[in-house]
Protein backbone atom coordinates (compact mmCIF):
# COMPACT_ATOMS: atom_id res chain seq x y z
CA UNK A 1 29.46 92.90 78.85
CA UNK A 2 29.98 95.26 76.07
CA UNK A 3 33.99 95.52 75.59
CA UNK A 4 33.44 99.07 73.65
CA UNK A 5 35.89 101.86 74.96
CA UNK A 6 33.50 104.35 76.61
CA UNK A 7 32.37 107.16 74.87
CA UNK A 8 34.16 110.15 74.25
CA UNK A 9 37.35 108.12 74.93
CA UNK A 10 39.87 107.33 72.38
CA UNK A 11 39.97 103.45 71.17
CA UNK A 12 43.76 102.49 71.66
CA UNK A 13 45.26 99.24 70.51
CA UNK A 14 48.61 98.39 71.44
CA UNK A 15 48.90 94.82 69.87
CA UNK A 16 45.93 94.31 72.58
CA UNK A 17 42.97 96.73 74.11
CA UNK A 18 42.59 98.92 76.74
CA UNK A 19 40.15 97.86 78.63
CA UNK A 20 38.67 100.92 81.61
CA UNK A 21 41.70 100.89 83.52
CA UNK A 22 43.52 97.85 82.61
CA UNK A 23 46.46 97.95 80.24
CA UNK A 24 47.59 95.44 78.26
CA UNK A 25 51.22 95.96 76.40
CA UNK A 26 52.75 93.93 73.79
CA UNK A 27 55.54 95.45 72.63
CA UNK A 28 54.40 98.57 72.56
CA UNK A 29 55.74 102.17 74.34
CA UNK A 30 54.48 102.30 77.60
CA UNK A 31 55.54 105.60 78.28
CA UNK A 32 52.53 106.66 75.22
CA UNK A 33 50.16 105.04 77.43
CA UNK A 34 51.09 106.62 80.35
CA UNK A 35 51.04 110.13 78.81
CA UNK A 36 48.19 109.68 76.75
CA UNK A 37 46.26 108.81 80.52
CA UNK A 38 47.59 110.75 82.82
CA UNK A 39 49.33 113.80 81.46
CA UNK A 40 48.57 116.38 78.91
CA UNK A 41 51.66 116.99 76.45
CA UNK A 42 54.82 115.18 76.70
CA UNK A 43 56.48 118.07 78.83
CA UNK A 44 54.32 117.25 81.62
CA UNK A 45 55.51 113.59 81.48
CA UNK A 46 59.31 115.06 80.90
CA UNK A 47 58.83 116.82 84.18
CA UNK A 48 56.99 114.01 85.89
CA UNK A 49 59.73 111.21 84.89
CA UNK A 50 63.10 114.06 85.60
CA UNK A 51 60.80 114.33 89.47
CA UNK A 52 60.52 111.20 89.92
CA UNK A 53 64.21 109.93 89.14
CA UNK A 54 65.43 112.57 91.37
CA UNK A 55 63.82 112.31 94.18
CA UNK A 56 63.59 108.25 93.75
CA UNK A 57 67.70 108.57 93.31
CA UNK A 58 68.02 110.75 96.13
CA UNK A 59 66.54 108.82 98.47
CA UNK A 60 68.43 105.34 97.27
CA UNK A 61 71.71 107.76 97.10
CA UNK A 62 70.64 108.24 100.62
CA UNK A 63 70.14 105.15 101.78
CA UNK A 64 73.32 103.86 100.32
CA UNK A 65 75.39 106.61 102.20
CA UNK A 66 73.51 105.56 105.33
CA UNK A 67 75.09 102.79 105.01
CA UNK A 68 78.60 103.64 104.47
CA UNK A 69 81.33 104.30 107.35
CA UNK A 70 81.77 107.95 108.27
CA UNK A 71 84.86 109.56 107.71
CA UNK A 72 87.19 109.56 110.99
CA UNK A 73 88.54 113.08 112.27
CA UNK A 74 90.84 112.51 114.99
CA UNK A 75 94.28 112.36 115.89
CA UNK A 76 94.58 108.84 116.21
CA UNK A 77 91.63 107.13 114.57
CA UNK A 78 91.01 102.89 114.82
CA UNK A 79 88.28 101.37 112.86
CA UNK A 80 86.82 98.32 114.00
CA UNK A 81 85.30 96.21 111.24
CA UNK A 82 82.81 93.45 110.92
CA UNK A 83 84.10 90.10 112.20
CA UNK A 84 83.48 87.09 110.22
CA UNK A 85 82.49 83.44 110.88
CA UNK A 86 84.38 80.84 108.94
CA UNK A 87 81.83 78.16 107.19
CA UNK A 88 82.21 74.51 106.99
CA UNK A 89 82.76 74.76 102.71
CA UNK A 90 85.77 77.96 104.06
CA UNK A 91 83.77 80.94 103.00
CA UNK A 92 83.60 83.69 105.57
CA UNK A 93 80.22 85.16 106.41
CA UNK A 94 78.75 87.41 109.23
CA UNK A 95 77.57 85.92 111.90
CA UNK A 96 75.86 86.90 115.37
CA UNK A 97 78.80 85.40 117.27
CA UNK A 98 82.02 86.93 115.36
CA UNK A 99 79.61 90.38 115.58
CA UNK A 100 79.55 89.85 119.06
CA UNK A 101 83.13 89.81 119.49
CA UNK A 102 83.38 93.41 117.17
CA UNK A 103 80.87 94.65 119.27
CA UNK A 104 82.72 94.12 123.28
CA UNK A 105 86.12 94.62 121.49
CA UNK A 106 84.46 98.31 119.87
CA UNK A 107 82.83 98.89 123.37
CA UNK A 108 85.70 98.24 125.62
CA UNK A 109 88.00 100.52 122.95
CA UNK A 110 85.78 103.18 122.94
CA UNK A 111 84.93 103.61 126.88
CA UNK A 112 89.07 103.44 127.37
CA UNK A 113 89.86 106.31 125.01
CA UNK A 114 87.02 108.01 126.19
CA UNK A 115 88.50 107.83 129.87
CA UNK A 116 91.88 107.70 129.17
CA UNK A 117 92.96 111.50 128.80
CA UNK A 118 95.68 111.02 126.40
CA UNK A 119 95.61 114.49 125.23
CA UNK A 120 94.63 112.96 121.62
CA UNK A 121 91.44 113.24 120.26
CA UNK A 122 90.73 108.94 119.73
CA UNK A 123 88.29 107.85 117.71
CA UNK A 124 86.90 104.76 117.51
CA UNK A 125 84.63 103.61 115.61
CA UNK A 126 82.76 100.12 114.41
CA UNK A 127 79.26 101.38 112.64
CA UNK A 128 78.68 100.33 108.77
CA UNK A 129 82.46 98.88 109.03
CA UNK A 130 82.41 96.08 106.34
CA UNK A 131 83.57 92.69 106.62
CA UNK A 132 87.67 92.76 105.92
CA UNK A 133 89.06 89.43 105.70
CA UNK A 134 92.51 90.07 104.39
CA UNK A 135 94.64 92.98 104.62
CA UNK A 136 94.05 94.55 101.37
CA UNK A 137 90.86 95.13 102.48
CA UNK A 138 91.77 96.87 105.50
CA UNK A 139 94.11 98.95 103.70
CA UNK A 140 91.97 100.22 101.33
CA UNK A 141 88.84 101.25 104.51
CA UNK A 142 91.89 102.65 106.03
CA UNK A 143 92.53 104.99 103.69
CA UNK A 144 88.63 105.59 102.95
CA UNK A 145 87.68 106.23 106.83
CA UNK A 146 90.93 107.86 107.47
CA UNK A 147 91.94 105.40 110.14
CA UNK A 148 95.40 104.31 111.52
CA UNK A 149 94.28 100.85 112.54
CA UNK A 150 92.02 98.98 111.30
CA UNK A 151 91.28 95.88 113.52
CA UNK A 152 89.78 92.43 111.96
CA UNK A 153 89.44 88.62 112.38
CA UNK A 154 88.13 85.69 112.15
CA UNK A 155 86.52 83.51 113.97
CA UNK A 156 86.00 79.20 113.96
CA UNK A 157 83.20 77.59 115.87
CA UNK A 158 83.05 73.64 116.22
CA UNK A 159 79.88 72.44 118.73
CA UNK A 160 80.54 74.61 121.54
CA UNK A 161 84.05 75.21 121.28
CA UNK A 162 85.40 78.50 118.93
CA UNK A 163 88.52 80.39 118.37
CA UNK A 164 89.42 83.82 117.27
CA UNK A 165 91.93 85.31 115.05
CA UNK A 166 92.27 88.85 115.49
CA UNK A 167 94.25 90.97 112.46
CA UNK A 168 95.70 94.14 112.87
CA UNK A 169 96.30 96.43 109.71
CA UNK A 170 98.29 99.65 111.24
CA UNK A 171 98.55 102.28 108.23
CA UNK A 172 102.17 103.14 106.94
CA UNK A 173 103.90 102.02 110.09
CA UNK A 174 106.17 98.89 109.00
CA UNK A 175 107.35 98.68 112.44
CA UNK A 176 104.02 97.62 113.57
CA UNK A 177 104.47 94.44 111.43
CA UNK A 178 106.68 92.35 114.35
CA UNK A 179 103.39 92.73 116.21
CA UNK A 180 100.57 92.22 113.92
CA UNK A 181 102.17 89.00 112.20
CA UNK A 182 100.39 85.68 111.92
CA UNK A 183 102.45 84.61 114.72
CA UNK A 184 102.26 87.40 116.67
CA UNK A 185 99.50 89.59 118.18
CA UNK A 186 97.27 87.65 115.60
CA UNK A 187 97.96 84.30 117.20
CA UNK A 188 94.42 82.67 117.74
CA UNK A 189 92.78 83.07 120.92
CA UNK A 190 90.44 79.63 121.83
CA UNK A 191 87.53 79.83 123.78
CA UNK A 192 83.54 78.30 124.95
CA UNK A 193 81.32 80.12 123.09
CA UNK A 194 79.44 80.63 126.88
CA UNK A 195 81.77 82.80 127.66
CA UNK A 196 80.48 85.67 124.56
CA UNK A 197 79.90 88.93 126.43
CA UNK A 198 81.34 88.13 130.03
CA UNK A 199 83.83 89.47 131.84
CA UNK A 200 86.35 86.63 130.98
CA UNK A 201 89.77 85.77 130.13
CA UNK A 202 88.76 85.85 126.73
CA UNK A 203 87.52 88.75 126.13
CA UNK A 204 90.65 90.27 128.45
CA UNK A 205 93.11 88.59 126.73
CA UNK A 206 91.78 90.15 123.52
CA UNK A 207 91.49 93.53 124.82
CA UNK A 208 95.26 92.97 126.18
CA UNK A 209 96.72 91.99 122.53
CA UNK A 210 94.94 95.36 121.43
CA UNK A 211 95.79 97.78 124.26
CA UNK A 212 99.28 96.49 123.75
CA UNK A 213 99.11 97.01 119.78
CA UNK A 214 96.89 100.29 120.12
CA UNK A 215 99.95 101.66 122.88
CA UNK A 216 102.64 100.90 120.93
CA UNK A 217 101.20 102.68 117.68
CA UNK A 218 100.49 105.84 119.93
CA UNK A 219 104.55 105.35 121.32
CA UNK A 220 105.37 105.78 117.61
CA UNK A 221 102.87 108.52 116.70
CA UNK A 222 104.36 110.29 119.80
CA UNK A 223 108.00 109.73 118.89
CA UNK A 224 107.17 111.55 115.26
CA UNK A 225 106.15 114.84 116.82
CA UNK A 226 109.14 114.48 118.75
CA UNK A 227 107.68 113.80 122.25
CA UNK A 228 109.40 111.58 123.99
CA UNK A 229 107.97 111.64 127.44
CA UNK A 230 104.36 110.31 126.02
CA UNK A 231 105.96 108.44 123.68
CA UNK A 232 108.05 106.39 126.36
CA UNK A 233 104.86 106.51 128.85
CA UNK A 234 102.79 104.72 126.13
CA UNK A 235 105.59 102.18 125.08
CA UNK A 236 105.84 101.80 129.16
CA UNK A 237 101.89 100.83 129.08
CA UNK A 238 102.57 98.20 126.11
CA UNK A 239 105.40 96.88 128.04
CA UNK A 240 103.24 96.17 131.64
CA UNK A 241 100.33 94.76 129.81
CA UNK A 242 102.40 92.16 127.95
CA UNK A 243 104.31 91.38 130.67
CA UNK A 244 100.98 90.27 132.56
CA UNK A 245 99.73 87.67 129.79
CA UNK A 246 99.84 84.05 130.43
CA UNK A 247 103.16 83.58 128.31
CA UNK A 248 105.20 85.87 126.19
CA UNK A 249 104.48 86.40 122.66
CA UNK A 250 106.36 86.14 119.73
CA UNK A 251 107.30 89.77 118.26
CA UNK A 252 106.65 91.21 122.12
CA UNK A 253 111.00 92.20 121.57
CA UNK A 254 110.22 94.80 119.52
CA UNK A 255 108.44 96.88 122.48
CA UNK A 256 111.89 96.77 124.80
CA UNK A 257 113.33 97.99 121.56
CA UNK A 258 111.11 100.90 120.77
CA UNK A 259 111.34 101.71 124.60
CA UNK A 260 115.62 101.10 124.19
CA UNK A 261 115.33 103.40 120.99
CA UNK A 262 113.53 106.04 122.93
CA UNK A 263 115.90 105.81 126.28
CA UNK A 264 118.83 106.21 123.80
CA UNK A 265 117.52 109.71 122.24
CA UNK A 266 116.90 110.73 126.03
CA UNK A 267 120.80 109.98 126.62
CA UNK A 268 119.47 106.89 129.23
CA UNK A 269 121.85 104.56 127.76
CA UNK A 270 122.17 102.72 130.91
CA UNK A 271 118.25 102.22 131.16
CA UNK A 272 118.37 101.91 127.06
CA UNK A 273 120.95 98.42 127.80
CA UNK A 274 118.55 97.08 129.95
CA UNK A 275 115.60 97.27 127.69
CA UNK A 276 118.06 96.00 125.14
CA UNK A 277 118.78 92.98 127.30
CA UNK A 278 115.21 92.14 127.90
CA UNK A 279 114.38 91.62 123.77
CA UNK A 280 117.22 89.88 123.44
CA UNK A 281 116.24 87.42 126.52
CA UNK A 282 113.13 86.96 124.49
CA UNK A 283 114.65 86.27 121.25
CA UNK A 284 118.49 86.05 121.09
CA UNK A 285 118.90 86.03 117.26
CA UNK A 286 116.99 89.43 116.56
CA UNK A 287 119.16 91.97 114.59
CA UNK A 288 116.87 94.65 115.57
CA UNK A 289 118.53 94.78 119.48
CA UNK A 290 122.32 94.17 117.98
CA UNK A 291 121.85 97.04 115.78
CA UNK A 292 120.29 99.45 118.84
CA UNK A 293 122.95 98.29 121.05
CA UNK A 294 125.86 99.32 118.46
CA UNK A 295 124.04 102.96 117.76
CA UNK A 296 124.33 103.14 121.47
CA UNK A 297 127.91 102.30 121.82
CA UNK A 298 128.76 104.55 118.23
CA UNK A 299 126.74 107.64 120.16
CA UNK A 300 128.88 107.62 123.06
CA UNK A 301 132.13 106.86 121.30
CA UNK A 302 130.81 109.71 119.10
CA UNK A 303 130.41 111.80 122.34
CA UNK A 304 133.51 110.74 123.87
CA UNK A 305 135.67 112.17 120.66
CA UNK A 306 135.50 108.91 118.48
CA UNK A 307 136.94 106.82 121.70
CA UNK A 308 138.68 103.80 119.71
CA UNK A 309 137.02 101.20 121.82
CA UNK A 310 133.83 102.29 122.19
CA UNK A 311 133.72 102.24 118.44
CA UNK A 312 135.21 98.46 118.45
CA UNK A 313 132.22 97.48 120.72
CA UNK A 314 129.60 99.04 118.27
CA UNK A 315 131.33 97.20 115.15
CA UNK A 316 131.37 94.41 116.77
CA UNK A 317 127.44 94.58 117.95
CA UNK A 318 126.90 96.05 114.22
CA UNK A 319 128.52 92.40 112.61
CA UNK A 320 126.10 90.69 115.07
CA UNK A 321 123.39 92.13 113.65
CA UNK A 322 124.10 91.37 110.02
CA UNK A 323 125.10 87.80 111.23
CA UNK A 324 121.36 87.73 113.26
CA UNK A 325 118.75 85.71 111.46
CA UNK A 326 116.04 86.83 112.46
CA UNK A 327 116.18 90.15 110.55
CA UNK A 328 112.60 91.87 109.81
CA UNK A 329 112.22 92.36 105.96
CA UNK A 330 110.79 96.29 107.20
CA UNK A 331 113.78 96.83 109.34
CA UNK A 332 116.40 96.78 106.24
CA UNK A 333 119.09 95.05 108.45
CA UNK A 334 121.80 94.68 106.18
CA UNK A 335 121.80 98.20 104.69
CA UNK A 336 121.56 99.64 108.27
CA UNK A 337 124.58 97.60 109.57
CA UNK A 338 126.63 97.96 105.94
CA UNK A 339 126.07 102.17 106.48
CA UNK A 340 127.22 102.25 110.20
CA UNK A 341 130.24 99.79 109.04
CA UNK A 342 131.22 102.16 107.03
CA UNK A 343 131.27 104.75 108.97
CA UNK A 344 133.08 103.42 111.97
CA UNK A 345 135.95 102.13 109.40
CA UNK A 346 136.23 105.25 107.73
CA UNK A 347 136.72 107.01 111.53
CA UNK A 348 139.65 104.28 112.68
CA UNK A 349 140.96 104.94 109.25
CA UNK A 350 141.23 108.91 110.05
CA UNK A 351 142.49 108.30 113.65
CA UNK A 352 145.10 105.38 112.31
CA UNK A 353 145.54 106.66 108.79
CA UNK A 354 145.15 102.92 107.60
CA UNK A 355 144.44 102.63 104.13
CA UNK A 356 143.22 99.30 104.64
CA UNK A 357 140.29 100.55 106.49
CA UNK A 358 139.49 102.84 104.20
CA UNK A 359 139.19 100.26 102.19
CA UNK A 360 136.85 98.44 104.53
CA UNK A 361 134.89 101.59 104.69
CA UNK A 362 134.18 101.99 100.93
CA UNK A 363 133.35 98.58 100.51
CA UNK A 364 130.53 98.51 103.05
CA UNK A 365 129.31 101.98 102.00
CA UNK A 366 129.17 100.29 97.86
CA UNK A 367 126.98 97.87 99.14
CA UNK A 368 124.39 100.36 100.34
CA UNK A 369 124.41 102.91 97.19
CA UNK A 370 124.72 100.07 95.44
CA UNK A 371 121.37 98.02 96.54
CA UNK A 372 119.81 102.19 96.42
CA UNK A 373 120.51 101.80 92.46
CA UNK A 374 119.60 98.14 92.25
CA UNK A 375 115.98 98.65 93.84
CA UNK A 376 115.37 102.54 93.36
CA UNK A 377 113.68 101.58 96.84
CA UNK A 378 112.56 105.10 98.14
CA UNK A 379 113.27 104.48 101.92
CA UNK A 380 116.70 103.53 100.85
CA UNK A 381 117.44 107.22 99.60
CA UNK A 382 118.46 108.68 102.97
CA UNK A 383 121.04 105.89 103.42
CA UNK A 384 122.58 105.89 100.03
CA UNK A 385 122.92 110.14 100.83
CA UNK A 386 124.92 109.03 103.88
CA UNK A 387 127.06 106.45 102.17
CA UNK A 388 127.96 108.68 99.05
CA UNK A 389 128.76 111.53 101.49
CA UNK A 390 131.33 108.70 103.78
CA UNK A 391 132.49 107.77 100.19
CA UNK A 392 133.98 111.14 99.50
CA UNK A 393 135.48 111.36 102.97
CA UNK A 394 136.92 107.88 102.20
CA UNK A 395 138.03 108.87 98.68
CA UNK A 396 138.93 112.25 99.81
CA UNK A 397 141.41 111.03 102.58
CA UNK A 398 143.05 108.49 99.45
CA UNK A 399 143.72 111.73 97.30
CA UNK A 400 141.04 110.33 94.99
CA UNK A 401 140.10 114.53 94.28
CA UNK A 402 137.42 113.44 91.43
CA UNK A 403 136.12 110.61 93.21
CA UNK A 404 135.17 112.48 96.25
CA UNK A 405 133.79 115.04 94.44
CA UNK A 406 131.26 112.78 92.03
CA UNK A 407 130.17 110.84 95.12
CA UNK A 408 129.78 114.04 97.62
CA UNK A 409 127.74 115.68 94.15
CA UNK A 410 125.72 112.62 94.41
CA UNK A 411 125.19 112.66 98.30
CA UNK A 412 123.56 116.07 97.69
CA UNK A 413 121.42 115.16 95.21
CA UNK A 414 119.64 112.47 97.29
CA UNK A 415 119.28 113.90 100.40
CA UNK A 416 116.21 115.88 101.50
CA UNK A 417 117.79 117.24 104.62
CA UNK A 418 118.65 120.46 103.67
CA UNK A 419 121.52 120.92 106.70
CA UNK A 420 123.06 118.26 105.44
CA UNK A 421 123.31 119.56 101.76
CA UNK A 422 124.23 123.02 103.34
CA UNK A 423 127.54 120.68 104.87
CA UNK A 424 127.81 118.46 101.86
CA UNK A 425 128.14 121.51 99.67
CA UNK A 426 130.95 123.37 102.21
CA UNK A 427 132.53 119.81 101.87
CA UNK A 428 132.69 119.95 98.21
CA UNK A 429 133.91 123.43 97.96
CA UNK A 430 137.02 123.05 100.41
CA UNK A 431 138.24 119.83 98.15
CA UNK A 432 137.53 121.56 95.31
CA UNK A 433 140.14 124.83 96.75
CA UNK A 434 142.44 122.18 97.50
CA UNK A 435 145.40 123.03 94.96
């Protein structure tokens, strides 16, 4: 066969031939090739390439955000990601049995809120979630989705036999963490893997740990915008479906608390006591209850025009709870107790004019403004406002004129409450007219 380039064609020799239609490239340019066959000038090949990329990147730009979770709009939004499997070498993979368990836990969530008529627009949702195996993870598609919890797990299969871990990551709400623990709500849940998409105790006893967690977050979403009726109502669900699982679970206290907490701001102290009593029958040594129980008794001693022993019964339940040991590392135990120490001292001081309390009083509020300039801890702020301010009272009531002043100055400058720096700031001008 003759190998000639055919005629009126240009021989081209790119450290090989061109041979009709084949093209054989060394390390030549390609691109040369290309234009010199198929386009005219090296703007048409400009225009052909910038086409190409575009429409080439579009649709892989579009493909990729197919893929991704959409963005969650609702009032209370929960994002249910992809389960995973743990492997016999301890990686964690998909798996058609842990996306089985994402799928009935997304489709009982979803058909609840849908039915529920919470007057909250829930949304749930479980499509393109990734695999989250720790809570990093979850934080982090939390804040991409926009969701307040993000639920996750893990589960173990051995011949027929599995069990589930389910993980709860609730965004910015520490007081979630008594639930959502290892030991908690997260406990694992064992089961036969015949059981996968029944109606069984299972699958219940999962949807029960979330209803529970999912209620209790709404209680406290509630209690924010300052409704306590649906706030105690959803507490009040938590609350009846714990109460109906097989045993009690460790961290379930902290629902008869938020329910106490909420009783208390609807002056129910009697009906507050009573949830009290019920954490505290669950787990005698949490500080938590103590320190409800002595706002409770410092609110009606308040209300009853500082009555002496009213205020001896909230000390008293305040020193339990700094004594407690099981103190959550959110709930800032000491500094709580240490700030309403110091106030009840510095009131028997006034009523007894006992400079020993006063004494009593400053030392418990140093500890809190104290730890405030240790740690620079932001939550801490609003407490260290309160102790500066019942420093200056204390100081004040000594004749310490300077003192008071500095630490009411101070009080002012860390408080965002701007009624209280209105009454800090009278405060400071009346010791300041003192002659």
């Amino acid at each position: 066969m003759d190998d000639k380039p055919p005629q009126g064609k240009p021989s081209i020799n790119i450290e090989g031939d061109v041979k009709d239609s084949n093209i054989v490239v060394g390390d030549g340019n390609i691109i040369t090739v290309i234009r010199n066959y198929l386009f005219r000038d090296t703007r048409q090949l400009v225009i052909f390439i910038s086409i190409f990329l575009l429409v080439s990147g579009g649709i892989a730009g579009g493909y990729w955000y197919s893929k991704q979770p959409s963005k969650m709009t609702g009032n209370f939004n929960v994002a249910v990601a992809q389960f995973g499997e743990i492997q016999e070498n301890g990686s964690i993979k998909s798996s058609l049995h842990a996306e089985k368990i994402s799928s009935t836990l997304f489709g009982f969530l979803d058909s609840e809120y849908q039915a529920s008529g919470l007057g909250l627009d829930v949304q749930i949702s479980h499509k393109n979630m990734p695999l989250i195996q720790e809570d990093a993870q979850a934080k982090e598609l939390a804040k991409k989705v926009n969701a307040d919890i993000v639920i996750y797990g893990n589960v173990f299969v051995q011949g027929n036999s599995a069990e589930f871990s389910p993980r709860f990551y609730v965004a910015e709400r520490p007081d979630t963490k008594e639930l959502t623990g290892q030991e908690e709500l997260a406990n694992p849940i064992a089961f036969n893997l015949s059981q996968l998409g029944t109606q069984d105790q299972v699958n219940a006893e999962i949807r029960a740990r979330t209803a529970i967690l999912l209620n209790f977050t709404k209680s406290l979403i509630y209690v924010s915008k300052k409704d306590s009726d649906s706030a105690l109502r959803a507490v009040q669900t938590a609350i009846t479906t714990a109460e109906k699982l097989p045993r009690p679970f460790a961290g379930q206290e902290v629902l008869y608390l938020l329910a106490a907490k909420i009783l208390t701001g609807q002056n129910e102290t009697d009906k507050a006591n009573e949830m009290l009593d019920q954490s505290l029958i669950l787990n005698p040594n949490y500080a938590r209850a103590y320190l409800a129980r002595g706002n409770i008794y410092y609110i009606q001693a308040n209300n009853s025009n500082f009555d002496s022993q009213l205020l001896e019964k909230a000390k008293a339940q305040y020193e339990l709870a700094y004594q407690a040991t099981d103190q959550p590392e959110s709930a800032y135990i000491p500094i709580k107790a240490h700030a309403a120490l110091g106030n009840i001292f510095v009131v028997l001081a006034q009523k007894d004019n006992d400079q020993n309390l006063f004494s009593e009083a400053i030392k418990n509020y140093k500890y809190v403004v104290d730890e405030y300039q240790r740690t620079q801890d932001p939550y801490l702020k609003s407490y260290a406002s309160i102790a500066y301010f019942g420093l200056g009272a204390a100081y004040e009531r000594q004749g310490k004129v300077q003192d008071a002043v500095d630490s009411y100055k101070k009080a002012s400058e860390l408080t965002e409450d701007m009624e209280f720096k209105d009454r800090i700031e009278k405060q400071i001008e009346a010791v300041q007219a003192k002659p």
